[in-house]
C-alpha atoms as a PDB file:
ATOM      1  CA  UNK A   1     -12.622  -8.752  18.533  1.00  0.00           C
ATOM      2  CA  UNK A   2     -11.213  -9.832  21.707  1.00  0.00           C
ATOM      3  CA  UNK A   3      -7.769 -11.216  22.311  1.00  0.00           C
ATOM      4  CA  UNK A   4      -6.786 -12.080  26.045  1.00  0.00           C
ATOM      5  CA  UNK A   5      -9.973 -10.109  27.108  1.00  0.00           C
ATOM      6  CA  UNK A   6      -8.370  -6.989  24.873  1.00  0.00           C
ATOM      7  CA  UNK A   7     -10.232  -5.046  22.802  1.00  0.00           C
ATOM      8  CA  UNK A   8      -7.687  -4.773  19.356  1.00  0.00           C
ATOM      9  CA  UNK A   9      -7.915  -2.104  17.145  1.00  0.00           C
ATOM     10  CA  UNK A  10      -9.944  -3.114  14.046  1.00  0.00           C
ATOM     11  CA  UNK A  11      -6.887  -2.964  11.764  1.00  0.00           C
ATOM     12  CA  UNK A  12      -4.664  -4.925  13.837  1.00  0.00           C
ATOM     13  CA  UNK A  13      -7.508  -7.760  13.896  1.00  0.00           C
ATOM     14  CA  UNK A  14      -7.997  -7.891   9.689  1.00  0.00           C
ATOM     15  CA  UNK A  15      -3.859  -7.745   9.677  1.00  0.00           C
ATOM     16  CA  UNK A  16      -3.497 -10.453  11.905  1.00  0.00           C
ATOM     17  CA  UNK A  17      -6.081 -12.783  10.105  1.00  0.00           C
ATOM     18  CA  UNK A  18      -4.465 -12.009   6.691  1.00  0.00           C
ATOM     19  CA  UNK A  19      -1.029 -13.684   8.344  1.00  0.00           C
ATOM     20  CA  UNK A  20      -3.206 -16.649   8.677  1.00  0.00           C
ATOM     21  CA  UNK A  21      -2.101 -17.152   5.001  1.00  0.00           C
ATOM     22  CA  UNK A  22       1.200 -17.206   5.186  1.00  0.00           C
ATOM     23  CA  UNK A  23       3.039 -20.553   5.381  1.00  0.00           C
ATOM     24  CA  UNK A  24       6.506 -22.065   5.630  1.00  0.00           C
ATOM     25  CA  UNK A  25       8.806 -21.470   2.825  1.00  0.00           C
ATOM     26  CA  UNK A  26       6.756 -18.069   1.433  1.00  0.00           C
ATOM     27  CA  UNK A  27       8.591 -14.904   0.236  1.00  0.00           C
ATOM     28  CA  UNK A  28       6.404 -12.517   1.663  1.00  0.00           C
ATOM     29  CA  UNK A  29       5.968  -8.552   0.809  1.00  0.00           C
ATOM     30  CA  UNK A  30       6.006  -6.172   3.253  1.00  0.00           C
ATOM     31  CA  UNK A  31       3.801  -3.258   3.325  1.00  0.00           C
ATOM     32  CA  UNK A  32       3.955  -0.021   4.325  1.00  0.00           C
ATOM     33  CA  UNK A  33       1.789   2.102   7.158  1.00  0.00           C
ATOM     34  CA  UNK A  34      -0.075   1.583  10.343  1.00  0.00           C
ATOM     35  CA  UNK A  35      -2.127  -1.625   9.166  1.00  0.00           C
ATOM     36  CA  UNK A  36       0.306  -3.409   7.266  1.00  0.00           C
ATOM     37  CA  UNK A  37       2.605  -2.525  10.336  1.00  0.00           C
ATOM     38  CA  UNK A  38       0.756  -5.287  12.785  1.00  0.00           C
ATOM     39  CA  UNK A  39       1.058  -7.372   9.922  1.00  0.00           C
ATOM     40  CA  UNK A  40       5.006  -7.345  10.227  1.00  0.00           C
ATOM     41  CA  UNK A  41       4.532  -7.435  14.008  1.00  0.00           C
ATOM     42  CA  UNK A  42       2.589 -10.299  14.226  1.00  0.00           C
ATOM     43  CA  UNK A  43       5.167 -12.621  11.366  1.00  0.00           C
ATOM     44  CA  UNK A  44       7.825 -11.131  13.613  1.00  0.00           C
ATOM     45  CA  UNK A  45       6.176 -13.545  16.612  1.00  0.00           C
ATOM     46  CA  UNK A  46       5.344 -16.092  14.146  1.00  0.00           C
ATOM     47  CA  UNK A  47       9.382 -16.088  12.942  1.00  0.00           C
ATOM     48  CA  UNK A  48      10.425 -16.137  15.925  1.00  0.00           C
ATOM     49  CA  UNK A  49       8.174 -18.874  16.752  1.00  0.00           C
ATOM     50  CA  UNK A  50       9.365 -21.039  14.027  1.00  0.00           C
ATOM     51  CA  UNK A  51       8.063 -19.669  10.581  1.00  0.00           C
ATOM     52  CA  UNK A  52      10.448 -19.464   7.892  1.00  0.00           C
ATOM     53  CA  UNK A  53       9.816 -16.709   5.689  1.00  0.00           C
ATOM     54  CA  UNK A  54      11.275 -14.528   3.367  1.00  0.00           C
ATOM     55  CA  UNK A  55      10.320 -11.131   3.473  1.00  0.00           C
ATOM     56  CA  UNK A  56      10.481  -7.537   0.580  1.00  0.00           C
ATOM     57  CA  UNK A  57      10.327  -4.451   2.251  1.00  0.00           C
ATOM     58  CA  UNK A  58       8.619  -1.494   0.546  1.00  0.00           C
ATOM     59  CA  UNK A  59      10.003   1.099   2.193  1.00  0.00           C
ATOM     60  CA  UNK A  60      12.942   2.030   4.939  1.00  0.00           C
ATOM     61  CA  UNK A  61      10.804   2.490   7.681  1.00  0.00           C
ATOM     62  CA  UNK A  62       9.225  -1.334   7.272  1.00  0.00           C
ATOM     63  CA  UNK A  63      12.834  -2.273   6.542  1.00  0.00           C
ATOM     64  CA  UNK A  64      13.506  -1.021   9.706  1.00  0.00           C
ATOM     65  CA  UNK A  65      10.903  -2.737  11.531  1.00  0.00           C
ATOM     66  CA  UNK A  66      11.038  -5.738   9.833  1.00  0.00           C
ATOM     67  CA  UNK A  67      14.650  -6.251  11.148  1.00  0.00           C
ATOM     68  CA  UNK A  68      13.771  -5.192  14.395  1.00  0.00           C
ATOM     69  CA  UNK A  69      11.059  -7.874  14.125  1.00  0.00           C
ATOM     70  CA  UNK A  70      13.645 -10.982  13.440  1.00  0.00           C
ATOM     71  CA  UNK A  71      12.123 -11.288   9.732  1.00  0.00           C
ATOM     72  CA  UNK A  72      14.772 -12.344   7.017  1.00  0.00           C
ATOM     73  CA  UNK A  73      14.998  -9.666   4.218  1.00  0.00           C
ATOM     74  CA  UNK A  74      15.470 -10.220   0.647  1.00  0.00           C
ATOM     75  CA  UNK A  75      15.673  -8.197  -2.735  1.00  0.00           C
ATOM     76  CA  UNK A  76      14.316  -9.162  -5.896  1.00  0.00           C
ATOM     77  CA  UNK A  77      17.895 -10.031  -7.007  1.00  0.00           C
ATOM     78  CA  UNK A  78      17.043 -13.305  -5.130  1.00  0.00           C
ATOM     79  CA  UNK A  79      13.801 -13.099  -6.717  1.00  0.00           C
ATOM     80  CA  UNK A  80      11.750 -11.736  -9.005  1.00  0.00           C
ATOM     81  CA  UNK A  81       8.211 -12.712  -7.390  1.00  0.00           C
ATOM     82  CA  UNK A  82       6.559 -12.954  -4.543  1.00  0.00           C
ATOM     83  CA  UNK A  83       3.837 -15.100  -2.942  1.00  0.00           C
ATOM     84  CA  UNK A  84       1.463 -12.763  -0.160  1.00  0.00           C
ATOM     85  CA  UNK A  85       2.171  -9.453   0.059  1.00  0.00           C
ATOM     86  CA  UNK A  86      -0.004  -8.002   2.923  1.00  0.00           C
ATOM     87  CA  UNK A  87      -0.501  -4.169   2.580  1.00  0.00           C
ATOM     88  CA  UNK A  88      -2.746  -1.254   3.673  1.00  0.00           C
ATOM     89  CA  UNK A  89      -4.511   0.979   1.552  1.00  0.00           C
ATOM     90  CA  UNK A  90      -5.998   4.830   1.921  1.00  0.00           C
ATOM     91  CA  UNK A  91      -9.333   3.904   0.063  1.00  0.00           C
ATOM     92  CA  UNK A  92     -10.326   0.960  -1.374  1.00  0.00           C
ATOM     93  CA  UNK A  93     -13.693   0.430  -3.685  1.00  0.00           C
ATOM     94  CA  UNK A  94     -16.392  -2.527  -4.023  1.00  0.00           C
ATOM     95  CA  UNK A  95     -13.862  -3.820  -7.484  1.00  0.00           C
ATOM     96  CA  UNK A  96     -10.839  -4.110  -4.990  1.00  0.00           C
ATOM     97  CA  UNK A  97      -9.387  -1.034  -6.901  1.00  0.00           C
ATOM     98  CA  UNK A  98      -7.372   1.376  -4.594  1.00  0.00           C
ATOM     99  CA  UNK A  99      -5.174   4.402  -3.613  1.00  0.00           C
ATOM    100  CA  UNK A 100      -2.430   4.262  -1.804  1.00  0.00           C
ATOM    101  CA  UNK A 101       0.462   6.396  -1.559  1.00  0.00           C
ATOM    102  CA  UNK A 102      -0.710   8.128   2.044  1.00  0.00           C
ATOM    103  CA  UNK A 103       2.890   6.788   3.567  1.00  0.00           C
ATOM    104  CA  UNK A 104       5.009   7.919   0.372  1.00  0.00           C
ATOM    105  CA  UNK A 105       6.106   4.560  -0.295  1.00  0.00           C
ATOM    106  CA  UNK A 106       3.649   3.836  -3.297  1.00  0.00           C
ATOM    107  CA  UNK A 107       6.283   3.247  -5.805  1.00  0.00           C
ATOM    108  CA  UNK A 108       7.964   0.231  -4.032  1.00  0.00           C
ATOM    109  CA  UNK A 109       4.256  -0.871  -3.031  1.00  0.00           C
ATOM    110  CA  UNK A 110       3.360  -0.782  -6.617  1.00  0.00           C
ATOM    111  CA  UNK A 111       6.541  -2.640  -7.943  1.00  0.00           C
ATOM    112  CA  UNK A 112       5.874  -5.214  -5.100  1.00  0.00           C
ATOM    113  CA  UNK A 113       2.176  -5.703  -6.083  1.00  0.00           C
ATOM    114  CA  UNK A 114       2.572  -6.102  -9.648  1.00  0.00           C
ATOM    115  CA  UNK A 115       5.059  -9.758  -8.656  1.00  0.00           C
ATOM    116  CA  UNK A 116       2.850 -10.871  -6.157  1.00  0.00           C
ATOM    117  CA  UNK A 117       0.492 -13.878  -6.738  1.00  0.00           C
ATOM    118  CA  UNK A 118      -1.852 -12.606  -4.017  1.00  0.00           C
ATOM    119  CA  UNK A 119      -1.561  -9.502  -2.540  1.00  0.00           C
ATOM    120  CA  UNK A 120      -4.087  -8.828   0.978  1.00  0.00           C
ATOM    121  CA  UNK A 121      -5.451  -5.501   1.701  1.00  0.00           C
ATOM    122  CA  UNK A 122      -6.292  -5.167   5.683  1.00  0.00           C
ATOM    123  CA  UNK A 123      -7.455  -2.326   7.583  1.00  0.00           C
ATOM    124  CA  UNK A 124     -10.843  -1.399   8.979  1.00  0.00           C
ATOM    125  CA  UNK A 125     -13.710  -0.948   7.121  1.00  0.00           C
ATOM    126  CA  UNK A 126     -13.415   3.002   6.868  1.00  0.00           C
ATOM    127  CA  UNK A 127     -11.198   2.734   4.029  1.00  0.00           C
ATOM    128  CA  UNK A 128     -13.985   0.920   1.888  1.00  0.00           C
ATOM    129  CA  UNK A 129     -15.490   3.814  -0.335  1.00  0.00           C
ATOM    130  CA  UNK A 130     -18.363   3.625  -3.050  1.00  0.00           C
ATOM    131  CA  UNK A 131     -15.898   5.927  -5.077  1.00  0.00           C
ATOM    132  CA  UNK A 132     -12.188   6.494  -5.116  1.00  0.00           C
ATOM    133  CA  UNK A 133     -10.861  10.216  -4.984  1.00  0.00           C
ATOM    134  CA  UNK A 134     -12.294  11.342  -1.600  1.00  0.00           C
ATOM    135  CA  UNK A 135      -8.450  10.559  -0.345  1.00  0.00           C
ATOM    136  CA  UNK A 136      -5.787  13.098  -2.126  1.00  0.00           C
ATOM    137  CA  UNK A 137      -4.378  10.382  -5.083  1.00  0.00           C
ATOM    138  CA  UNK A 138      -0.564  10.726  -4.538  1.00  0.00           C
ATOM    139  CA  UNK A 139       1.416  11.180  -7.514  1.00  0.00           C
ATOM    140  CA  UNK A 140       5.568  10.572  -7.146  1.00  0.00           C
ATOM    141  CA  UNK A 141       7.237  13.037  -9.241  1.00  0.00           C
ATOM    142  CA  UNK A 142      11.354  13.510 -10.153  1.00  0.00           C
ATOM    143  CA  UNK A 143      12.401  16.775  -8.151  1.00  0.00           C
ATOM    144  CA  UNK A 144      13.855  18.555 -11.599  1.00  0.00           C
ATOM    145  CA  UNK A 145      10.777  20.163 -13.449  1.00  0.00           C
ATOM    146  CA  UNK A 146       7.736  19.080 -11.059  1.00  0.00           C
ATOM    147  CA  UNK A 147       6.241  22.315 -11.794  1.00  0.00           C
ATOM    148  CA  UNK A 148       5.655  21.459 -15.175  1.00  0.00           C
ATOM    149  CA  UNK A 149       4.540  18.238 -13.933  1.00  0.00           C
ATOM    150  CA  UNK A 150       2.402  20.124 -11.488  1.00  0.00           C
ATOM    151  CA  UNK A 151       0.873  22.353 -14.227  1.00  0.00           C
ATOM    152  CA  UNK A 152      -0.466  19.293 -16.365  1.00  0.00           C
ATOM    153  CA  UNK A 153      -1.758  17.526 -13.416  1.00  0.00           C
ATOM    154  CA  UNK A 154      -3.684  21.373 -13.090  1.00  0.00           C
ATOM    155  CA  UNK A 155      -5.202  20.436 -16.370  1.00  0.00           C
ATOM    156  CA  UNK A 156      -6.408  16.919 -15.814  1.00  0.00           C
ATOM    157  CA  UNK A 157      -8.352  18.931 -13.026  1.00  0.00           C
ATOM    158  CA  UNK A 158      -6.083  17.235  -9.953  1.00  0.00           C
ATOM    159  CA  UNK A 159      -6.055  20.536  -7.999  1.00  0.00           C
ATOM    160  CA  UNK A 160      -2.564  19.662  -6.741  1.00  0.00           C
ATOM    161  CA  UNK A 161      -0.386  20.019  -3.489  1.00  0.00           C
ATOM    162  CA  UNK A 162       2.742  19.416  -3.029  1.00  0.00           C
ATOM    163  CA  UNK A 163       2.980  17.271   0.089  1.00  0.00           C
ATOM    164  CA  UNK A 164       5.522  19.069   2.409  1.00  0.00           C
ATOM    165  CA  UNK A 165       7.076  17.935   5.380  1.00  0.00           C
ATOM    166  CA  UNK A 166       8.390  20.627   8.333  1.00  0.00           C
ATOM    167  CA  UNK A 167       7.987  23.494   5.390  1.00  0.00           C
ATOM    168  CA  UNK A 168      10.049  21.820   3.039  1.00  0.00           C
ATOM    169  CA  UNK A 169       9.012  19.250   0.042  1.00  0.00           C
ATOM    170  CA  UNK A 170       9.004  15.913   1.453  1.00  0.00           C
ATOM    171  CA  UNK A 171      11.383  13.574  -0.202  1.00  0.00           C
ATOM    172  CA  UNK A 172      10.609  10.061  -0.771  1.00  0.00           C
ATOM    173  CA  UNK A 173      13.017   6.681   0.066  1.00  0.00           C
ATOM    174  CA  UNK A 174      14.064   7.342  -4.150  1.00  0.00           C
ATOM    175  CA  UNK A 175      14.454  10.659  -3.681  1.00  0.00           C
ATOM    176  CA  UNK A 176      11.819  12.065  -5.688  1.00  0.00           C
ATOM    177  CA  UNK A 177       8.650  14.400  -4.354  1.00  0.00           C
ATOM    178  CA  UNK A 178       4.984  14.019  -3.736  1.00  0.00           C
ATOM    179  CA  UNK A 179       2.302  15.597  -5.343  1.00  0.00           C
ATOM    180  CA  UNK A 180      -1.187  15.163  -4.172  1.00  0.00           C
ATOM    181  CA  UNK A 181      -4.622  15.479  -6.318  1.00  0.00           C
ATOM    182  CA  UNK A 182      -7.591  16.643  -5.295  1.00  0.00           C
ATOM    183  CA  UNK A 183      -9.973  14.873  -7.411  1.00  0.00           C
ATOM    184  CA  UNK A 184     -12.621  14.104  -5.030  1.00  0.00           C
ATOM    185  CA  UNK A 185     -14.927  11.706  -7.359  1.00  0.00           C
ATOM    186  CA  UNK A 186     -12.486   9.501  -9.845  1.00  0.00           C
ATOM    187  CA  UNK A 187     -14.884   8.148 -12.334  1.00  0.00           C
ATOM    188  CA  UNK A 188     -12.368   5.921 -14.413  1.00  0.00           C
ATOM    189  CA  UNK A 189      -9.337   4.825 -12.635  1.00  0.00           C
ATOM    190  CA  UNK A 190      -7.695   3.115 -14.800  1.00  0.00           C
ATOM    191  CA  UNK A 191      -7.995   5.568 -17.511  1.00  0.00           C
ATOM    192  CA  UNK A 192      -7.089   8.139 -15.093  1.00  0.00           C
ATOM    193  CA  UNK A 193      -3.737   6.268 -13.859  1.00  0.00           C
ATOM    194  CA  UNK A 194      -2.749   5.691 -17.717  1.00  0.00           C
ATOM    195  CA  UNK A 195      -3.132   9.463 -17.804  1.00  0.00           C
ATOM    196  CA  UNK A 196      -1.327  10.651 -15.512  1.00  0.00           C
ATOM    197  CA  UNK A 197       1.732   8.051 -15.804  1.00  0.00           C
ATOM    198  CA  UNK A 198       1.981   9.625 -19.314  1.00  0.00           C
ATOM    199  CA  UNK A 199       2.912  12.633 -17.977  1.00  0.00           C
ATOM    200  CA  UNK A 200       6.790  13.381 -18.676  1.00  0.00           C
ATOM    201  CA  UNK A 201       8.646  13.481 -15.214  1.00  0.00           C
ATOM    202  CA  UNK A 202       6.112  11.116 -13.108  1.00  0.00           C
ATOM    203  CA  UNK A 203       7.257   7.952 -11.974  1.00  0.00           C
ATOM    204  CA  UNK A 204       4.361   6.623 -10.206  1.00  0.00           C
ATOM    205  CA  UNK A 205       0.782   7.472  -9.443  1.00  0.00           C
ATOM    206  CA  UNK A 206      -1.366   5.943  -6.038  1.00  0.00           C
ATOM    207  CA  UNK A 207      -3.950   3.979  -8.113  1.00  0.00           C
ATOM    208  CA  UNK A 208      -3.431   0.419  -7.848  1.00  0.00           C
ATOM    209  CA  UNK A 209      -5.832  -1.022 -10.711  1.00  0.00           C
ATOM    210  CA  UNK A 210      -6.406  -4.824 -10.718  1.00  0.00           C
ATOM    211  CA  UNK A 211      -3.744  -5.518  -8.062  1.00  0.00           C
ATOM    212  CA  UNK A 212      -5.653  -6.838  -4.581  1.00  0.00           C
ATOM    213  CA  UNK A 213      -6.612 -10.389  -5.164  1.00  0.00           C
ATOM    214  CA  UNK A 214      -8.047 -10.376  -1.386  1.00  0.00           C
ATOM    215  CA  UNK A 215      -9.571  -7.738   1.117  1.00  0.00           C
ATOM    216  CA  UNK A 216      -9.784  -7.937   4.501  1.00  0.00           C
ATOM    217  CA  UNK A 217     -11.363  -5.222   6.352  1.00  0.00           C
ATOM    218  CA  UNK A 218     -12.257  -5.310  10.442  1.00  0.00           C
ATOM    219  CA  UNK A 219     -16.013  -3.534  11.445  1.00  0.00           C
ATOM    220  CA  UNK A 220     -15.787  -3.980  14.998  1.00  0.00           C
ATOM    221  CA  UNK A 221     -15.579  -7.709  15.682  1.00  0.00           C
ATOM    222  CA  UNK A 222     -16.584  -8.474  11.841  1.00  0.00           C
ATOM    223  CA  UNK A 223     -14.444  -9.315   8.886  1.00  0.00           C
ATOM    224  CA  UNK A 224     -15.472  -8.091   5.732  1.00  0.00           C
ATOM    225  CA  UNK A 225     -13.605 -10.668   3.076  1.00  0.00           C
ATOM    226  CA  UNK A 226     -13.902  -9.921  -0.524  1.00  0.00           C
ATOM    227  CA  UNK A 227     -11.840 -12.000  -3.771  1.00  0.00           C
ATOM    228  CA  UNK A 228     -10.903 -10.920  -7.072  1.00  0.00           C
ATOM    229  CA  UNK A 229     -11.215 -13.927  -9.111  1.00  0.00           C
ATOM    230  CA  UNK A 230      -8.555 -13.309 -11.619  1.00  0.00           C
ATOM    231  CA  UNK A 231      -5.554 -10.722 -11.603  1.00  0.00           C
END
Protein backbone atom coordinates (compact mmCIF):
# COMPACT_ATOMS: atom_id res chain seq x y z
CA UNK A 1 0.00 0.00 0.00
CA UNK A 2 2.67 2.31 -0.88
CA UNK A 3 2.45 5.27 -3.19
CA UNK A 4 5.70 7.48 -3.63
CA UNK A 5 7.14 5.58 -0.56
CA UNK A 6 3.67 6.78 1.39
CA UNK A 7 1.88 4.74 3.42
CA UNK A 8 -2.14 5.61 2.20
CA UNK A 9 -4.83 5.11 4.34
CA UNK A 10 -6.60 1.80 3.51
CA UNK A 11 -9.72 3.58 2.21
CA UNK A 12 -8.05 5.94 0.04
CA UNK A 13 -6.17 2.80 -1.63
CA UNK A 14 -9.72 0.60 -2.36
CA UNK A 15 -11.18 4.27 -3.60
CA UNK A 16 -8.51 4.88 -5.81
CA UNK A 17 -8.54 1.32 -7.45
CA UNK A 18 -12.36 1.50 -7.89
CA UNK A 19 -11.56 4.82 -10.28
CA UNK A 20 -9.64 2.36 -12.24
CA UNK A 21 -13.14 1.69 -13.74
CA UNK A 22 -14.08 4.65 -14.85
CA UNK A 23 -13.54 5.58 -18.52
CA UNK A 24 -14.05 8.38 -21.02
CA UNK A 25 -17.51 9.37 -21.75
CA UNK A 26 -19.07 7.78 -18.18
CA UNK A 27 -21.71 9.63 -16.08
CA UNK A 28 -20.40 8.86 -12.88
CA UNK A 29 -22.20 9.04 -9.23
CA UNK A 30 -20.75 10.64 -6.59
CA UNK A 31 -20.80 9.41 -3.15
CA UNK A 32 -20.93 10.71 -0.02
CA UNK A 33 -18.30 10.47 3.18
CA UNK A 34 -14.67 10.04 3.91
CA UNK A 35 -14.06 7.00 1.40
CA UNK A 36 -16.05 7.94 -1.40
CA UNK A 37 -14.37 11.44 -0.78
CA UNK A 38 -10.73 10.19 -2.28
CA UNK A 39 -12.76 8.78 -4.83
CA UNK A 40 -13.84 12.38 -6.06
CA UNK A 41 -10.29 13.52 -5.29
CA UNK A 42 -8.57 11.23 -7.26
CA UNK A 43 -11.31 11.77 -10.79
CA UNK A 44 -10.66 15.39 -9.87
CA UNK A 45 -6.70 14.62 -11.01
CA UNK A 46 -7.85 12.28 -13.55
CA UNK A 47 -10.30 15.33 -15.10
CA UNK A 48 -7.99 17.48 -14.94
CA UNK A 49 -5.66 15.20 -16.58
CA UNK A 50 -7.85 14.62 -19.48
CA UNK A 51 -10.89 12.36 -18.41
CA UNK A 52 -14.16 13.39 -19.51
CA UNK A 53 -16.73 12.56 -17.15
CA UNK A 54 -19.95 13.38 -16.04
CA UNK A 55 -20.54 13.38 -12.56
CA UNK A 56 -24.25 13.15 -9.82
CA UNK A 57 -23.63 14.43 -6.61
CA UNK A 58 -25.45 12.90 -3.62
CA UNK A 59 -25.23 15.40 -1.37
CA UNK A 60 -24.07 19.35 -0.98
CA UNK A 61 -21.03 18.71 0.66
CA UNK A 62 -19.71 16.26 -2.44
CA UNK A 63 -21.32 18.92 -4.63
CA UNK A 64 -19.10 21.11 -3.12
CA UNK A 65 -16.07 19.18 -3.51
CA UNK A 66 -16.73 17.90 -6.64
CA UNK A 67 -16.64 21.50 -8.07
CA UNK A 68 -13.77 22.32 -6.20
CA UNK A 69 -12.28 19.20 -7.84
CA UNK A 70 -12.84 20.47 -11.70
CA UNK A 71 -15.54 17.52 -12.16
CA UNK A 72 -18.54 18.48 -14.51
CA UNK A 73 -21.92 18.14 -12.62
CA UNK A 74 -25.09 16.94 -13.94
CA UNK A 75 -28.78 16.19 -12.76
CA UNK A 76 -30.85 13.46 -13.79
CA UNK A 77 -32.80 15.94 -15.98
CA UNK A 78 -29.86 15.21 -18.38
CA UNK A 79 -30.22 11.75 -17.41
CA UNK A 80 -31.97 9.31 -15.89
CA UNK A 81 -29.03 6.64 -15.33
CA UNK A 82 -25.86 6.32 -14.48
CA UNK A 83 -22.86 4.09 -15.27
CA UNK A 84 -20.27 3.70 -11.81
CA UNK A 85 -21.30 5.18 -8.94
CA UNK A 86 -18.44 4.79 -6.35
CA UNK A 87 -19.72 5.10 -2.70
CA UNK A 88 -18.86 4.26 0.94
CA UNK A 89 -20.81 2.34 3.20
CA UNK A 90 -21.13 2.08 7.32
CA UNK A 91 -21.37 -1.84 7.23
CA UNK A 92 -21.43 -3.99 4.57
CA UNK A 93 -22.18 -8.03 4.77
CA UNK A 94 -20.67 -11.24 2.86
CA UNK A 95 -24.23 -10.75 0.19
CA UNK A 96 -22.96 -7.12 -0.62
CA UNK A 97 -26.07 -5.92 1.40
CA UNK A 98 -25.43 -2.63 3.39
CA UNK A 99 -26.21 0.41 5.64
CA UNK A 100 -25.49 3.54 4.93
CA UNK A 101 -26.90 6.69 6.00
CA UNK A 102 -23.81 7.55 8.65
CA UNK A 103 -23.28 11.04 6.50
CA UNK A 104 -27.19 11.84 6.26
CA UNK A 105 -27.15 11.75 2.66
CA UNK A 106 -28.77 8.17 2.25
CA UNK A 107 -31.73 9.31 0.37
CA UNK A 108 -29.82 10.83 -2.65
CA UNK A 109 -27.34 7.72 -2.26
CA UNK A 110 -30.25 5.47 -2.54
CA UNK A 111 -31.96 7.28 -5.55
CA UNK A 112 -28.43 7.28 -7.19
CA UNK A 113 -27.90 3.50 -6.60
CA UNK A 114 -31.09 2.28 -7.76
CA UNK A 115 -29.96 4.03 -11.78
CA UNK A 116 -26.65 2.87 -11.62
CA UNK A 117 -25.46 -0.15 -13.73
CA UNK A 118 -22.62 -0.78 -11.28
CA UNK A 119 -22.33 0.81 -8.23
CA UNK A 120 -18.53 0.20 -6.12
CA UNK A 121 -18.42 0.08 -2.46
CA UNK A 122 -14.68 1.07 -1.14
CA UNK A 123 -13.44 1.49 2.22
CA UNK A 124 -11.32 -0.69 4.46
CA UNK A 125 -12.13 -3.88 5.49
CA UNK A 126 -13.64 -2.81 9.00
CA UNK A 127 -16.84 -2.10 7.49
CA UNK A 128 -17.26 -5.86 6.34
CA UNK A 129 -19.59 -7.44 9.11
CA UNK A 130 -20.97 -11.14 9.39
CA UNK A 131 -24.31 -9.27 10.33
CA UNK A 132 -25.78 -5.90 9.62
CA UNK A 133 -27.23 -3.81 12.65
CA UNK A 134 -24.06 -3.40 14.79
CA UNK A 135 -24.02 0.32 13.02
CA UNK A 136 -27.28 2.51 14.16
CA UNK A 137 -29.58 1.89 10.64
CA UNK A 138 -30.50 5.55 9.80
CA UNK A 139 -33.96 6.16 9.01
CA UNK A 140 -34.87 9.83 7.14
CA UNK A 141 -38.05 11.00 8.49
CA UNK A 142 -40.41 14.35 7.40
CA UNK A 143 -39.96 16.86 10.44
CA UNK A 144 -44.06 17.12 10.97
CA UNK A 145 -45.14 14.02 13.14
CA UNK A 146 -41.64 12.08 13.58
CA UNK A 147 -42.76 11.22 16.94
CA UNK A 148 -45.31 9.10 15.72
CA UNK A 149 -42.86 7.88 13.33
CA UNK A 150 -40.52 7.46 16.24
CA UNK A 151 -43.10 5.49 18.30
CA UNK A 152 -43.63 2.72 15.52
CA UNK A 153 -40.04 2.39 14.85
CA UNK A 154 -40.24 1.73 19.11
CA UNK A 155 -42.36 -1.19 18.14
CA UNK A 156 -40.40 -2.83 15.39
CA UNK A 157 -37.86 -2.92 18.41
CA UNK A 158 -35.39 -0.04 16.65
CA UNK A 159 -34.64 1.56 20.06
CA UNK A 160 -34.45 4.95 18.32
CA UNK A 161 -32.41 8.30 18.53
CA UNK A 162 -32.88 11.10 17.02
CA UNK A 163 -29.55 12.11 15.53
CA UNK A 164 -28.88 15.73 16.78
CA UNK A 165 -26.43 18.06 15.76
CA UNK A 166 -25.05 21.07 18.36
CA UNK A 167 -28.39 20.16 20.61
CA UNK A 168 -30.69 20.61 17.94
CA UNK A 169 -32.24 17.85 15.36
CA UNK A 170 -29.98 17.66 12.53
CA UNK A 171 -31.57 18.52 9.27
CA UNK A 172 -30.76 16.79 6.17
CA UNK A 173 -29.83 18.47 2.40
CA UNK A 174 -34.14 17.79 1.89
CA UNK A 175 -34.85 19.10 4.92
CA UNK A 176 -36.16 16.28 6.73
CA UNK A 177 -34.58 14.59 10.18
CA UNK A 178 -32.67 11.53 11.16
CA UNK A 179 -33.65 8.87 13.21
CA UNK A 180 -31.29 6.19 14.18
CA UNK A 181 -32.12 2.35 15.21
CA UNK A 182 -30.54 0.43 17.46
CA UNK A 183 -31.09 -2.96 16.22
CA UNK A 184 -27.83 -4.47 16.82
CA UNK A 185 -28.40 -8.03 14.94
CA UNK A 186 -30.79 -7.42 11.63
CA UNK A 187 -31.78 -10.88 10.72
CA UNK A 188 -33.83 -10.05 7.44
CA UNK A 189 -32.95 -6.90 5.75
CA UNK A 190 -34.93 -6.75 3.23
CA UNK A 191 -37.98 -7.57 5.10
CA UNK A 192 -36.90 -5.17 7.62
CA UNK A 193 -36.39 -2.14 5.01
CA UNK A 194 -39.99 -3.01 3.44
CA UNK A 195 -41.06 -2.51 7.04
CA UNK A 196 -40.00 0.31 7.96
CA UNK A 197 -40.52 2.27 4.49
CA UNK A 198 -44.21 1.40 5.22
CA UNK A 199 -44.23 3.47 7.94
CA UNK A 200 -46.40 6.77 7.22
CA UNK A 201 -43.98 9.86 7.34
CA UNK A 202 -40.53 7.96 6.37
CA UNK A 203 -38.97 8.70 3.27
CA UNK A 204 -36.01 6.58 3.33
CA UNK A 205 -34.36 3.94 5.44
CA UNK A 206 -30.13 3.11 5.36
CA UNK A 207 -30.51 -0.48 4.02
CA UNK A 208 -29.39 -0.74 0.60
CA UNK A 209 -30.69 -4.37 -0.47
CA UNK A 210 -29.36 -5.76 -3.80
CA UNK A 211 -27.70 -2.48 -4.83
CA UNK A 212 -23.55 -3.02 -4.78
CA UNK A 213 -22.68 -4.93 -7.86
CA UNK A 214 -18.82 -4.62 -6.68
CA UNK A 215 -16.86 -4.31 -3.27
CA UNK A 216 -13.72 -3.14 -2.76
CA UNK A 217 -12.34 -3.13 0.61
CA UNK A 218 -8.36 -2.24 1.58
CA UNK A 219 -6.72 -4.71 4.65
CA UNK A 220 -3.50 -3.14 4.81
CA UNK A 221 -1.84 -3.54 1.42
CA UNK A 222 -4.69 -6.20 0.34
CA UNK A 223 -7.80 -5.74 -1.69
CA UNK A 224 -10.63 -7.67 -0.80
CA UNK A 225 -12.86 -7.73 -4.29
CA UNK A 226 -16.19 -9.31 -4.16
CA UNK A 227 -19.17 -9.33 -7.36
CA UNK A 228 -22.75 -9.62 -7.28
CA UNK A 229 -23.56 -11.44 -10.34
CA UNK A 230 -26.89 -10.00 -11.11
CA UNK A 231 -28.68 -6.75 -9.70
Amino acid sequence: MLINEKVIPEKQLAAEVACDYIKDGMIVGLGTGTSAEFAVRKLGKLVREGLSIRGIPTSYRTKKLAEAEGIPLIDFSESMFIDITIDGADEIDENLNMIKGGGAALLKEKIVASVSRKEIIVGSKTKMVDHLGSFPLPVEVITFGWQVVFNQLESLQGNPDLRLNNGQPLVTDQGNYIVDCHFKKISNPKLLENQINMIPGVVENGLFINLCTKMILADEEKLIIKERKTR
